[in-house]
PDB file of N, CA and C in Angstrom:
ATOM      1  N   UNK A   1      73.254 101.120  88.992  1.00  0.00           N
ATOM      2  CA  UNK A   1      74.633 101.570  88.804  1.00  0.00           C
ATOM      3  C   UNK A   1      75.558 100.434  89.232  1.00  0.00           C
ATOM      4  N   UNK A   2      76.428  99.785  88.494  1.00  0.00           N
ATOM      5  CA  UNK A   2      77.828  99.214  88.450  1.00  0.00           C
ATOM      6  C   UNK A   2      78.553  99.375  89.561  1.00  0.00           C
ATOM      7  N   UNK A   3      79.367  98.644  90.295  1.00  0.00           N
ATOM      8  CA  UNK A   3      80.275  99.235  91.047  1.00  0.00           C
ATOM      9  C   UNK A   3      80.995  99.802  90.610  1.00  0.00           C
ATOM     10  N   UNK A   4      81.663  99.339  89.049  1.00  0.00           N
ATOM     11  CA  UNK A   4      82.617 100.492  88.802  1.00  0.00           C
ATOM     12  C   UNK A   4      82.258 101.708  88.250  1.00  0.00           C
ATOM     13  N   UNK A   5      80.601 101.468  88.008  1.00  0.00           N
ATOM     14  CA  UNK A   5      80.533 103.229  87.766  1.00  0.00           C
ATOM     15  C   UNK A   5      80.290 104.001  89.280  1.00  0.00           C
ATOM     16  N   UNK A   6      80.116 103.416  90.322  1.00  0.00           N
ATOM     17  CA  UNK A   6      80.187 103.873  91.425  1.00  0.00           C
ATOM     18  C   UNK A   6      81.593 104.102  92.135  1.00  0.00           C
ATOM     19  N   UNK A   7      82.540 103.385  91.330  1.00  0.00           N
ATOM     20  CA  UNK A   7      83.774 104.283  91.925  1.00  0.00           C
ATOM     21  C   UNK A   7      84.125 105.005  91.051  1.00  0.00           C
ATOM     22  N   UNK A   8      83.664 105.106  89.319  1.00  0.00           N
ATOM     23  CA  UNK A   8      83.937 106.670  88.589  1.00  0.00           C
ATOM     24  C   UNK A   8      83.098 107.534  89.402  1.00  0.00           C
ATOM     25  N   UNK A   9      82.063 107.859  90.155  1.00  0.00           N
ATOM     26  CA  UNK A   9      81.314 108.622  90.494  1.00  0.00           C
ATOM     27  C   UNK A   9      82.253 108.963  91.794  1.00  0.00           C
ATOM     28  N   UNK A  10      82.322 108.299  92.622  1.00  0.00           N
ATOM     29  CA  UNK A  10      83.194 108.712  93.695  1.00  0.00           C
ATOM     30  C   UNK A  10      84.727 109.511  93.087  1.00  0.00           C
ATOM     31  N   UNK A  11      85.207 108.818  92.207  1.00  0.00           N
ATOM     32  CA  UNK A  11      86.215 109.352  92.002  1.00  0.00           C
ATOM     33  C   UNK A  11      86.284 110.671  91.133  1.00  0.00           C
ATOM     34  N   UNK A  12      85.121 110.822  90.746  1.00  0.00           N
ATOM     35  CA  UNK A  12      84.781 112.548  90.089  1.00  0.00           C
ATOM     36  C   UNK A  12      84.522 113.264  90.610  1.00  0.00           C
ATOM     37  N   UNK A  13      83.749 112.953  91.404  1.00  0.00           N
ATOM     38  CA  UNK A  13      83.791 113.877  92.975  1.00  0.00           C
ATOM     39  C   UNK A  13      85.317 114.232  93.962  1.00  0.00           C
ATOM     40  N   UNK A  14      86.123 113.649  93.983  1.00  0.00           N
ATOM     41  CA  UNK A  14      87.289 113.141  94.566  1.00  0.00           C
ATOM     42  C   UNK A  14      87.775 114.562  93.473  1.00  0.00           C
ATOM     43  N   UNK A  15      88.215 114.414  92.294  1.00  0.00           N
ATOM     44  CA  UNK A  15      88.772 115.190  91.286  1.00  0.00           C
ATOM     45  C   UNK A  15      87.953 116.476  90.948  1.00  0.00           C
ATOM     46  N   UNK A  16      86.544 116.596  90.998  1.00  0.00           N
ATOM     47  CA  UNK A  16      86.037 118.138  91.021  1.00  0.00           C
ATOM     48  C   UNK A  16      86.339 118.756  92.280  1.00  0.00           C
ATOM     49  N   UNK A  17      86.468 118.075  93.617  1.00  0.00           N
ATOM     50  CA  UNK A  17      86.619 118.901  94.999  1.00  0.00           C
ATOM     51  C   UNK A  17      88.172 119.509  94.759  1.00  0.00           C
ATOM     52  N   UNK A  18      89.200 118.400  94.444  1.00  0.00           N
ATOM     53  CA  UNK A  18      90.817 118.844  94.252  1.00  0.00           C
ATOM     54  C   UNK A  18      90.496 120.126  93.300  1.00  0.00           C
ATOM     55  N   UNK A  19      90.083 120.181  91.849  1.00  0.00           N
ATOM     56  CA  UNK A  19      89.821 121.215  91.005  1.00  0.00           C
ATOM     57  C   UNK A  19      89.711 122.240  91.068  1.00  0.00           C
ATOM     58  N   UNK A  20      88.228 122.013  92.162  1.00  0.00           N
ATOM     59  CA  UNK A  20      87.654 123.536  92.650  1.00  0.00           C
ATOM     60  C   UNK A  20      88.395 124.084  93.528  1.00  0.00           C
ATOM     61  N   UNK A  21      89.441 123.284  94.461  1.00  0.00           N
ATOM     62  CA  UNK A  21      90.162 123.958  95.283  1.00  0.00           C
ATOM     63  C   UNK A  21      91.054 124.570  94.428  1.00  0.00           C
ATOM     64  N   UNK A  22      91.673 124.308  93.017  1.00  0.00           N
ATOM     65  CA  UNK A  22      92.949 124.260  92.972  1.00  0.00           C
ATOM     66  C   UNK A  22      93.729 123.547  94.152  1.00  0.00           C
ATOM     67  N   UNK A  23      94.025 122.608  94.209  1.00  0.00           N
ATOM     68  CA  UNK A  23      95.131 121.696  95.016  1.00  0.00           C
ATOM     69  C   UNK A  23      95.200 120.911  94.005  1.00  0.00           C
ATOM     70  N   UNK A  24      96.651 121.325  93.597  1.00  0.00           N
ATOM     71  CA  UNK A  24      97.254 120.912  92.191  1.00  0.00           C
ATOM     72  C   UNK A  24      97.750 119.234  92.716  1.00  0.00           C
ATOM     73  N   UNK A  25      98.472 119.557  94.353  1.00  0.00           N
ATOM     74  CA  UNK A  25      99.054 118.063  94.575  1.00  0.00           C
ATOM     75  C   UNK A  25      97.652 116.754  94.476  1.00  0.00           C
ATOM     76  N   UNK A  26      97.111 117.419  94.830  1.00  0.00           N
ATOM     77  CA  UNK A  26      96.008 116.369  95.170  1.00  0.00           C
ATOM     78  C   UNK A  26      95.246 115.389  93.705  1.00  0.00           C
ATOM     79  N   UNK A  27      95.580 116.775  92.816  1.00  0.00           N
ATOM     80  CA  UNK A  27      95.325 116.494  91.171  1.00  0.00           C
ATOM     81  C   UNK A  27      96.140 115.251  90.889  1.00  0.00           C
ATOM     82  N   UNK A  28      97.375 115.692  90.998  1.00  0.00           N
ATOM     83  CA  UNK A  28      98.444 114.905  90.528  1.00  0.00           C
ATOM     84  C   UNK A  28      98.559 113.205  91.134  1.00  0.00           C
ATOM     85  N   UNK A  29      97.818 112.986  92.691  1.00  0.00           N
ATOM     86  CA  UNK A  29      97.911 112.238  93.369  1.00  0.00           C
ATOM     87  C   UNK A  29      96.680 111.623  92.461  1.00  0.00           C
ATOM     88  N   UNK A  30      95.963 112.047  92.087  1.00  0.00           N
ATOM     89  CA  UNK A  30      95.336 110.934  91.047  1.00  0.00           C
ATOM     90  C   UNK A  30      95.108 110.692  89.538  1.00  0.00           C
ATOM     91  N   UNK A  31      96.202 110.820  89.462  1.00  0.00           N
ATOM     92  CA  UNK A  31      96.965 110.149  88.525  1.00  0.00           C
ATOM     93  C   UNK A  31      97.898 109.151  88.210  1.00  0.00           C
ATOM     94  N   UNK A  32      97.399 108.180  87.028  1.00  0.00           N
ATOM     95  CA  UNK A  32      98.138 107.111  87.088  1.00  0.00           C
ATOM     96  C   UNK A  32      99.530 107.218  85.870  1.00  0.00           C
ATOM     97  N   UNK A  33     100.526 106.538  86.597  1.00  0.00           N
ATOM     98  CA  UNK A  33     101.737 106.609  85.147  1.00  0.00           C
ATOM     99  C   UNK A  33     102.011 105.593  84.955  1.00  0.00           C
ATOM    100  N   UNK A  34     102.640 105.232  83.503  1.00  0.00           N
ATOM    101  CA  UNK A  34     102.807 106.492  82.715  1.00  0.00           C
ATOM    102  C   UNK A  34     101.313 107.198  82.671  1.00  0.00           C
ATOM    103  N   UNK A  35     101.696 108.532  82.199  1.00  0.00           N
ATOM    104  CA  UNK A  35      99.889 109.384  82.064  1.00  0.00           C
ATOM    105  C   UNK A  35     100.403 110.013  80.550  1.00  0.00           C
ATOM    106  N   UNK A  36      99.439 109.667  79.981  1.00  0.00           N
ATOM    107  CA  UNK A  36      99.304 109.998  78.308  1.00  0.00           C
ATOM    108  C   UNK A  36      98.847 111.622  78.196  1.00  0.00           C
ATOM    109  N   UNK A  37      99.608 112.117  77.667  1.00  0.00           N
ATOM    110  CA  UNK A  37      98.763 113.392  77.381  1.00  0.00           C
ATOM    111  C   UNK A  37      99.004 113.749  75.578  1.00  0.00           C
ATOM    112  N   UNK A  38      97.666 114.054  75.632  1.00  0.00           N
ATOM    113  CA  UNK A  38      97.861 114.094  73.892  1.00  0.00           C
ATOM    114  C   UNK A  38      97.795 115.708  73.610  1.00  0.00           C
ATOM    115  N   UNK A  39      98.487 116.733  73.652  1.00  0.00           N
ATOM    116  CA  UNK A  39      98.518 117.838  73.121  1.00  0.00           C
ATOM    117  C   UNK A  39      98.439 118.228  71.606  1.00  0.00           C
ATOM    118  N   UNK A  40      98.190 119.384  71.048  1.00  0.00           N
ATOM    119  CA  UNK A  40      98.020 119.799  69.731  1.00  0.00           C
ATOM    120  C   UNK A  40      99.489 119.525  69.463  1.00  0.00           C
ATOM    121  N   UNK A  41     100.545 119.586  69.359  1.00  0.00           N
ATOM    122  CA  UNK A  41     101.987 119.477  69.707  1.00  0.00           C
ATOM    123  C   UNK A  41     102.506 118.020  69.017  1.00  0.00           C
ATOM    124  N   UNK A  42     101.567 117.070  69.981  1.00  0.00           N
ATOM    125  CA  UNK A  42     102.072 116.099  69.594  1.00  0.00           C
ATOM    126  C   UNK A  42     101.986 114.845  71.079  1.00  0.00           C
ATOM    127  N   UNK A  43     102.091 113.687  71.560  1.00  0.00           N
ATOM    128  CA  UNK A  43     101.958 113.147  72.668  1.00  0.00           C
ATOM    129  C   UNK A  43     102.954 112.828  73.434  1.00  0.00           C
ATOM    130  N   UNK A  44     102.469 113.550  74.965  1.00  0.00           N
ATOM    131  CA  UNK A  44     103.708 113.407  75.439  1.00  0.00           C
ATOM    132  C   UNK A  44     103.214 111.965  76.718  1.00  0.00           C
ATOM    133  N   UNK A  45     104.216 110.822  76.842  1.00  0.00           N
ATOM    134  CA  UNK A  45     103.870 110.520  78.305  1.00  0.00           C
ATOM    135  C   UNK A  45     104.925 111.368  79.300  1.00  0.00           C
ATOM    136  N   UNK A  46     103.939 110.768  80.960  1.00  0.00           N
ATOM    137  CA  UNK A  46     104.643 111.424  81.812  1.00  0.00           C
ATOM    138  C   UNK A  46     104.822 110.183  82.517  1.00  0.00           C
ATOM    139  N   UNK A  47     106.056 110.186  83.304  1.00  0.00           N
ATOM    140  CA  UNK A  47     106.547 108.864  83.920  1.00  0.00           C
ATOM    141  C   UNK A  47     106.222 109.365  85.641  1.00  0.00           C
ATOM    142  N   UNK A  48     106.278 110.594  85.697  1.00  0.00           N
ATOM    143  CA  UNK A  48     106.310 110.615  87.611  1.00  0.00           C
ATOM    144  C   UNK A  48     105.550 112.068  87.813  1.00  0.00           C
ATOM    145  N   UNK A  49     105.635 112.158  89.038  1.00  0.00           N
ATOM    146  CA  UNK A  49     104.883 113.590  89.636  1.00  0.00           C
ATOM    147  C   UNK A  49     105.343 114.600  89.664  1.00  0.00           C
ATOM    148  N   UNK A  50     106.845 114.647  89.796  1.00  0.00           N
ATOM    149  CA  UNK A  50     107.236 115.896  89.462  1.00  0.00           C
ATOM    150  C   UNK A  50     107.120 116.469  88.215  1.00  0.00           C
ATOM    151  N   UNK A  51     107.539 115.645  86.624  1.00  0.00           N
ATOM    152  CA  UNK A  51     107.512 116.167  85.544  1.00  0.00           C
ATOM    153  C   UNK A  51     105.677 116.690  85.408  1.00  0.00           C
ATOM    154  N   UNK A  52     104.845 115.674  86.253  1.00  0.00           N
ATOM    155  CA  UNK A  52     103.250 116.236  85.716  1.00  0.00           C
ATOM    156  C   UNK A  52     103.120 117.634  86.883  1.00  0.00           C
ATOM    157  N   UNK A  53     103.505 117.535  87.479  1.00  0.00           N
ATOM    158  CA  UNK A  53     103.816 119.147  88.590  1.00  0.00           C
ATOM    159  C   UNK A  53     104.512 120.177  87.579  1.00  0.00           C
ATOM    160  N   UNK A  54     105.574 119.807  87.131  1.00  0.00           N
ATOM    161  CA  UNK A  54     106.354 120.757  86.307  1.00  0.00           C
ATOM    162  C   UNK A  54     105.639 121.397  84.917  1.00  0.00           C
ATOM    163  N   UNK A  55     105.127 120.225  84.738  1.00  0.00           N
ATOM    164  CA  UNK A  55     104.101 120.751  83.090  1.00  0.00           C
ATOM    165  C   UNK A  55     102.647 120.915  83.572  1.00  0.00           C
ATOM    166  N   UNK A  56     101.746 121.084  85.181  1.00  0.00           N
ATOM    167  CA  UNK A  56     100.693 121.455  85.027  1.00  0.00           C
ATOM    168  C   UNK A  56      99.646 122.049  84.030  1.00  0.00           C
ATOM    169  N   UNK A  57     100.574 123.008  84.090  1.00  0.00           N
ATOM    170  CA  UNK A  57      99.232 124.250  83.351  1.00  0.00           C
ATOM    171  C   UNK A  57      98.719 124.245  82.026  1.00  0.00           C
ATOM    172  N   UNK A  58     100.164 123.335  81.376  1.00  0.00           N
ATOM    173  CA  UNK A  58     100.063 122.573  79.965  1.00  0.00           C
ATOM    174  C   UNK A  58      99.195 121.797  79.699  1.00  0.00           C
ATOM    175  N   UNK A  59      99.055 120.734  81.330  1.00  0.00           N
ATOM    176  CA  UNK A  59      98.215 120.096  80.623  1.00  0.00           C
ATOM    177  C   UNK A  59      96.803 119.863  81.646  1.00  0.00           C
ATOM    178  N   UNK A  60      96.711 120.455  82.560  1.00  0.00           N
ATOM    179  CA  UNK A  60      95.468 120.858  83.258  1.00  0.00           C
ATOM    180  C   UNK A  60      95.149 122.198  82.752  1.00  0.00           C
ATOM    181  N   UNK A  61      94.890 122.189  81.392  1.00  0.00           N
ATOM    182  CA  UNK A  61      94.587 123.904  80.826  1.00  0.00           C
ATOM    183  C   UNK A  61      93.418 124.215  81.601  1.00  0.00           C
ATOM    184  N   UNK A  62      92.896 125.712  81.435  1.00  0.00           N
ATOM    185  CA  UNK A  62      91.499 126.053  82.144  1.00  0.00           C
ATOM    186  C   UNK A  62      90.283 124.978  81.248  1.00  0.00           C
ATOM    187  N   UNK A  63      90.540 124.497  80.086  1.00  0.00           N
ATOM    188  CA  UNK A  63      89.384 123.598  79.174  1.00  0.00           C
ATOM    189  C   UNK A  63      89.151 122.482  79.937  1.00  0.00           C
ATOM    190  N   UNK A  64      89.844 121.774  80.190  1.00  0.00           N
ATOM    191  CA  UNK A  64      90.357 120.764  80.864  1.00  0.00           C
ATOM    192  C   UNK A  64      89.704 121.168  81.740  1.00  0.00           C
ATOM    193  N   UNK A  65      90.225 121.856  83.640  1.00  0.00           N
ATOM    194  CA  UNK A  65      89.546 122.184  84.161  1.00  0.00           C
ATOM    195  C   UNK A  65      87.515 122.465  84.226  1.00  0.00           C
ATOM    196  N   UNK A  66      87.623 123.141  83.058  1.00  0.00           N
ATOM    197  CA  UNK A  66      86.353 123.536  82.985  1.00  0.00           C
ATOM    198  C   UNK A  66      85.468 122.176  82.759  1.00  0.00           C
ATOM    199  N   UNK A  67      86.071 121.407  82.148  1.00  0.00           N
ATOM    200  CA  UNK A  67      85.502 120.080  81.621  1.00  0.00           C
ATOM    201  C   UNK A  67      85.044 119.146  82.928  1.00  0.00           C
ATOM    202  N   UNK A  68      85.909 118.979  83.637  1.00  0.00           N
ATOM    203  CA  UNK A  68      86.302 118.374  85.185  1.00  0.00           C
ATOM    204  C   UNK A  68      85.182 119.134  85.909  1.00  0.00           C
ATOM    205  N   UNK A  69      85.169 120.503  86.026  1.00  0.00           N
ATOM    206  CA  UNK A  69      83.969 120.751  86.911  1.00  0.00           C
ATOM    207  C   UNK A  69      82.620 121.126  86.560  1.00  0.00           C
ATOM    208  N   UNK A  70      82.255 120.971  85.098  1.00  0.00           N
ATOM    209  CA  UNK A  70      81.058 121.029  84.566  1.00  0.00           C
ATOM    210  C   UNK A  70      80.371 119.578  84.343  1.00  0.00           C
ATOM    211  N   UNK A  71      81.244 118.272  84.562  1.00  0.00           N
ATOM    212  CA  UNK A  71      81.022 117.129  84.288  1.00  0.00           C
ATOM    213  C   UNK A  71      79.653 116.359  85.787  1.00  0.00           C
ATOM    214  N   UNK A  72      78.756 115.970  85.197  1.00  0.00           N
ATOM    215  CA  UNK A  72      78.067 115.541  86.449  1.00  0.00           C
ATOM    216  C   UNK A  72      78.063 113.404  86.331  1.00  0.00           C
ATOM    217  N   UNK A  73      78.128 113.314  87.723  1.00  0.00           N
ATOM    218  CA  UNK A  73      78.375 111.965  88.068  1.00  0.00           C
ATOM    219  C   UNK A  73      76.954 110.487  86.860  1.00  0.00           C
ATOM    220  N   UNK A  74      75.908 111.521  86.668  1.00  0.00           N
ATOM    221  CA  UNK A  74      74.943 110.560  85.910  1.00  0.00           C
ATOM    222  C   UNK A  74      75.425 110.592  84.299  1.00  0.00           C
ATOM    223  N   UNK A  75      75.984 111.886  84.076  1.00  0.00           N
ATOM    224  CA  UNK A  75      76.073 111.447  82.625  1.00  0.00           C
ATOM    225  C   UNK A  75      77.892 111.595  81.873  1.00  0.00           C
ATOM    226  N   UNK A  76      78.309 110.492  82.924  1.00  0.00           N
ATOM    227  CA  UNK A  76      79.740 110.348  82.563  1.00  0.00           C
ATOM    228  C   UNK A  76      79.705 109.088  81.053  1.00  0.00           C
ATOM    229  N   UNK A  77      80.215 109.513  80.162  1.00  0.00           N
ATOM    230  CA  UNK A  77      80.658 108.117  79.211  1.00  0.00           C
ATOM    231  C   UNK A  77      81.489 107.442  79.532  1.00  0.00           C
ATOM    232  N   UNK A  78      81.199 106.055  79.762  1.00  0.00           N
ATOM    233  CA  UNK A  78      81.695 104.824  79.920  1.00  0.00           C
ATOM    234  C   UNK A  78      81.910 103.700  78.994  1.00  0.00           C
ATOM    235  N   UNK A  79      83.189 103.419  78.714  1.00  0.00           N
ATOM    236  CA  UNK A  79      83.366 102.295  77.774  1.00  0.00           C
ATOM    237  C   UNK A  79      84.765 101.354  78.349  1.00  0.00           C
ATOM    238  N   UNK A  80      85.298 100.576  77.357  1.00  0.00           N
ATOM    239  CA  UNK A  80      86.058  99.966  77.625  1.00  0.00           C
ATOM    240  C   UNK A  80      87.400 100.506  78.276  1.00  0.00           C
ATOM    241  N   UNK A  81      87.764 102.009  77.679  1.00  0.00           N
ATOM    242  CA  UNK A  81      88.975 102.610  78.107  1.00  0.00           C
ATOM    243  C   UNK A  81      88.722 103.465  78.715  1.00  0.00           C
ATOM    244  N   UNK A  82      87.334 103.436  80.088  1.00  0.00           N
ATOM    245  CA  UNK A  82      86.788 104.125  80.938  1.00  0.00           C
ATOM    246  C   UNK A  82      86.056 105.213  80.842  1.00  0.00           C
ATOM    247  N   UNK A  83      86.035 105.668  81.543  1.00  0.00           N
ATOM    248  CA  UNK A  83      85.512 106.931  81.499  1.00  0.00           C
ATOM    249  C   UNK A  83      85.982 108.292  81.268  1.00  0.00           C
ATOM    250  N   UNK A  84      85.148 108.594  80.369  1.00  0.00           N
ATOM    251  CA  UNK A  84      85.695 110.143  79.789  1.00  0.00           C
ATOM    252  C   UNK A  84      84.682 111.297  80.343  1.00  0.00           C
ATOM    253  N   UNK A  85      85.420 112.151  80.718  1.00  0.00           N
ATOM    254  CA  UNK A  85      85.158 113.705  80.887  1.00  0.00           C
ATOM    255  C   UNK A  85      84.912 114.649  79.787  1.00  0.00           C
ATOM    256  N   UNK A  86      83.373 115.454  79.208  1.00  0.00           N
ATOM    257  CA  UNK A  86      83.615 116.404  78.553  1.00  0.00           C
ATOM    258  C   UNK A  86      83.930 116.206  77.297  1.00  0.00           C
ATOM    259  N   UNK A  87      84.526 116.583  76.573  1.00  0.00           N
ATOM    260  CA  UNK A  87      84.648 115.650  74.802  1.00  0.00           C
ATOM    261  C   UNK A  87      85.920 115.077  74.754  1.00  0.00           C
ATOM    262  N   UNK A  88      85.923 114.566  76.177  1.00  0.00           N
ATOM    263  CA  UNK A  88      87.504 113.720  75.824  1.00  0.00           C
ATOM    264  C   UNK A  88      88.347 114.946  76.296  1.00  0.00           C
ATOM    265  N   UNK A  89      88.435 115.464  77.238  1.00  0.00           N
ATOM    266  CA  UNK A  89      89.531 116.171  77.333  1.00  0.00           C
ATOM    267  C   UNK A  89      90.235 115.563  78.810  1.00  0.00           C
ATOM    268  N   UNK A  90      89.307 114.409  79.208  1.00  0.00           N
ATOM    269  CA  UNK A  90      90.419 113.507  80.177  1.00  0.00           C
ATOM    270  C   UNK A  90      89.674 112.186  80.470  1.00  0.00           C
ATOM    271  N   UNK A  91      90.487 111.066  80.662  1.00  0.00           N
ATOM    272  CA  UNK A  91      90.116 109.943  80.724  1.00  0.00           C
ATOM    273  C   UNK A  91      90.180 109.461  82.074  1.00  0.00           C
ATOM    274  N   UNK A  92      89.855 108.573  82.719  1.00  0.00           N
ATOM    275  CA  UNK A  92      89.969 107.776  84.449  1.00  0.00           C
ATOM    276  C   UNK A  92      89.821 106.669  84.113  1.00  0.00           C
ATOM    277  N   UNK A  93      90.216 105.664  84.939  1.00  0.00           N
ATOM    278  CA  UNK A  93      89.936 104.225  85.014  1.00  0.00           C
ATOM    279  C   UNK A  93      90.116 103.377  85.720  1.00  0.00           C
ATOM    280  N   UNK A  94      90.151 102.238  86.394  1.00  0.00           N
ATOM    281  CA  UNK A  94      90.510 101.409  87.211  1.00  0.00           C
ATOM    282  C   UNK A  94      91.671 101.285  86.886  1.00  0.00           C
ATOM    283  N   UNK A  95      92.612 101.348  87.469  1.00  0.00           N
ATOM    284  CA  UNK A  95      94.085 101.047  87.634  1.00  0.00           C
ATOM    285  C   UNK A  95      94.616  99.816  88.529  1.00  0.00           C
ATOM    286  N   UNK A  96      95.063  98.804  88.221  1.00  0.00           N
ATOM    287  CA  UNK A  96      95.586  97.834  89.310  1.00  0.00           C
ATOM    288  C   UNK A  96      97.416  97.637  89.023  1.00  0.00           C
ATOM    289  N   UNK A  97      97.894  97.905  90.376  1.00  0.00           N
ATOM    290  CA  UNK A  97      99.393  97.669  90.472  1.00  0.00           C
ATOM    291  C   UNK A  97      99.193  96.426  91.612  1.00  0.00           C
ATOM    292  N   UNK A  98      99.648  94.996  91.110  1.00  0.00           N
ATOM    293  CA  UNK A  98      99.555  94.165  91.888  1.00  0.00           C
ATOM    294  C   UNK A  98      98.172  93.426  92.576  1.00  0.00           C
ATOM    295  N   UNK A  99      98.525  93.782  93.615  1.00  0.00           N
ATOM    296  CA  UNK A  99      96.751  93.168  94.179  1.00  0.00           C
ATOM    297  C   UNK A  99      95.814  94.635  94.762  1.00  0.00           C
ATOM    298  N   UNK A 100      96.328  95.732  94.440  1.00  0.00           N
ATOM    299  CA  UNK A 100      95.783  96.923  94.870  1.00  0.00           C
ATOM    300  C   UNK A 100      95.065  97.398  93.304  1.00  0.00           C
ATOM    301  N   UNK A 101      93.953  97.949  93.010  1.00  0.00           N
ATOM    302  CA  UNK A 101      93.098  98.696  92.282  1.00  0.00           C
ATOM    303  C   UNK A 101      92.664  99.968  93.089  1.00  0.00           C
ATOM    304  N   UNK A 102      92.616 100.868  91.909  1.00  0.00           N
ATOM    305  CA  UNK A 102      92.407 102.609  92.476  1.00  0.00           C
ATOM    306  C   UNK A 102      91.752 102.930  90.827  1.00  0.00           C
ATOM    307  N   UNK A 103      90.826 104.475  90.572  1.00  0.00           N
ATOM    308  CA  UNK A 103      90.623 104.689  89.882  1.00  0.00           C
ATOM    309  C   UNK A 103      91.705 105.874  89.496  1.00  0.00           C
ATOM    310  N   UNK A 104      92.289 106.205  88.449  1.00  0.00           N
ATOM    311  CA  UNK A 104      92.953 106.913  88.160  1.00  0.00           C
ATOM    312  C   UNK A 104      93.220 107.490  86.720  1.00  0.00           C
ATOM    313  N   UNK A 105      93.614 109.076  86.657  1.00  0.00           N
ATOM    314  CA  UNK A 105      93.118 109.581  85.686  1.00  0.00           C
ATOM    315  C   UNK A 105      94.340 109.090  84.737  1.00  0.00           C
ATOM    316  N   UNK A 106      94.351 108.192  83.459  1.00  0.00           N
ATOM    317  CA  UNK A 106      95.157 107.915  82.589  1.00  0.00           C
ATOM    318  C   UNK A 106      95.674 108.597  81.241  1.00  0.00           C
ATOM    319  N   UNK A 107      94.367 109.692  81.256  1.00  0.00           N
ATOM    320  CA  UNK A 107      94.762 110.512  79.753  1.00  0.00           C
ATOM    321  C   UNK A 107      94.508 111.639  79.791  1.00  0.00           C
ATOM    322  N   UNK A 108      95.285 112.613  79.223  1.00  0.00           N
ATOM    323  CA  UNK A 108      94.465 114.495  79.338  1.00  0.00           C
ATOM    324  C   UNK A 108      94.791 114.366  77.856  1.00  0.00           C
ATOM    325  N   UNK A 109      93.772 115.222  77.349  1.00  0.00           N
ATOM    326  CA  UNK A 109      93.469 115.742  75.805  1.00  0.00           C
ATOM    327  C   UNK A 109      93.281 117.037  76.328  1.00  0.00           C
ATOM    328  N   UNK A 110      94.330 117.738  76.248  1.00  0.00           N
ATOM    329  CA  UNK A 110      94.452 119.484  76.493  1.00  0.00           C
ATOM    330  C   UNK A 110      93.801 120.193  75.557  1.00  0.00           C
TER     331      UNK A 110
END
């Protein structure tokens, strides 16, 4: 295993524990912005935490959810635009602002 698939693994763990709690803040805290969300609707980005607080449920649907905690750490897909959850219903990735890197979730497909 990769280091960076060893920090998607840590960091899916990190995001199924927030899940299963429901601790929505903790959701949101890993997330990176802008955060892409592609709805049936049409795509919206989100620029900050309150608007992804305000539109939760939109776009952490129960699918979503369900996707997040049925997902296991060995058989995550990994490619260039990271790692995906489930059939794509959310993306993560290494994120770097400056000289700091974090993994963070960049896309929901609701």
């Amino acid at each position: 295993m990769t280091s960076g698939q060893q920090g998607f693994t840590a960091f899916l763990s990190r995001l199924q524990a927030a899940t299963g709690a429901d601790d929505r803040r903790a959701i949101v805290r890993l997330v990176a912005f802008p955060l892409r969300v592609n709805a049936p609707g049409g795509t919206r980005i989100y620029r900050d935490a309150p608007s992804v607080e305000r539109d939760f449920d939109q776009i952490f649907t129960a699918k979503v959810r369900r996707a997040i905690l049925s997902e296991r750490p060995g058989k995550l897909f990994v490619r260039d635009q990271g790692a995906m959850i489930g059939n794509g219903e959310l993306w993560f990735d290494q994120v770097c602002r400056g000289p700091s890197c974090s993994v963070r979730i960049t896309a929901v497909n609701p």
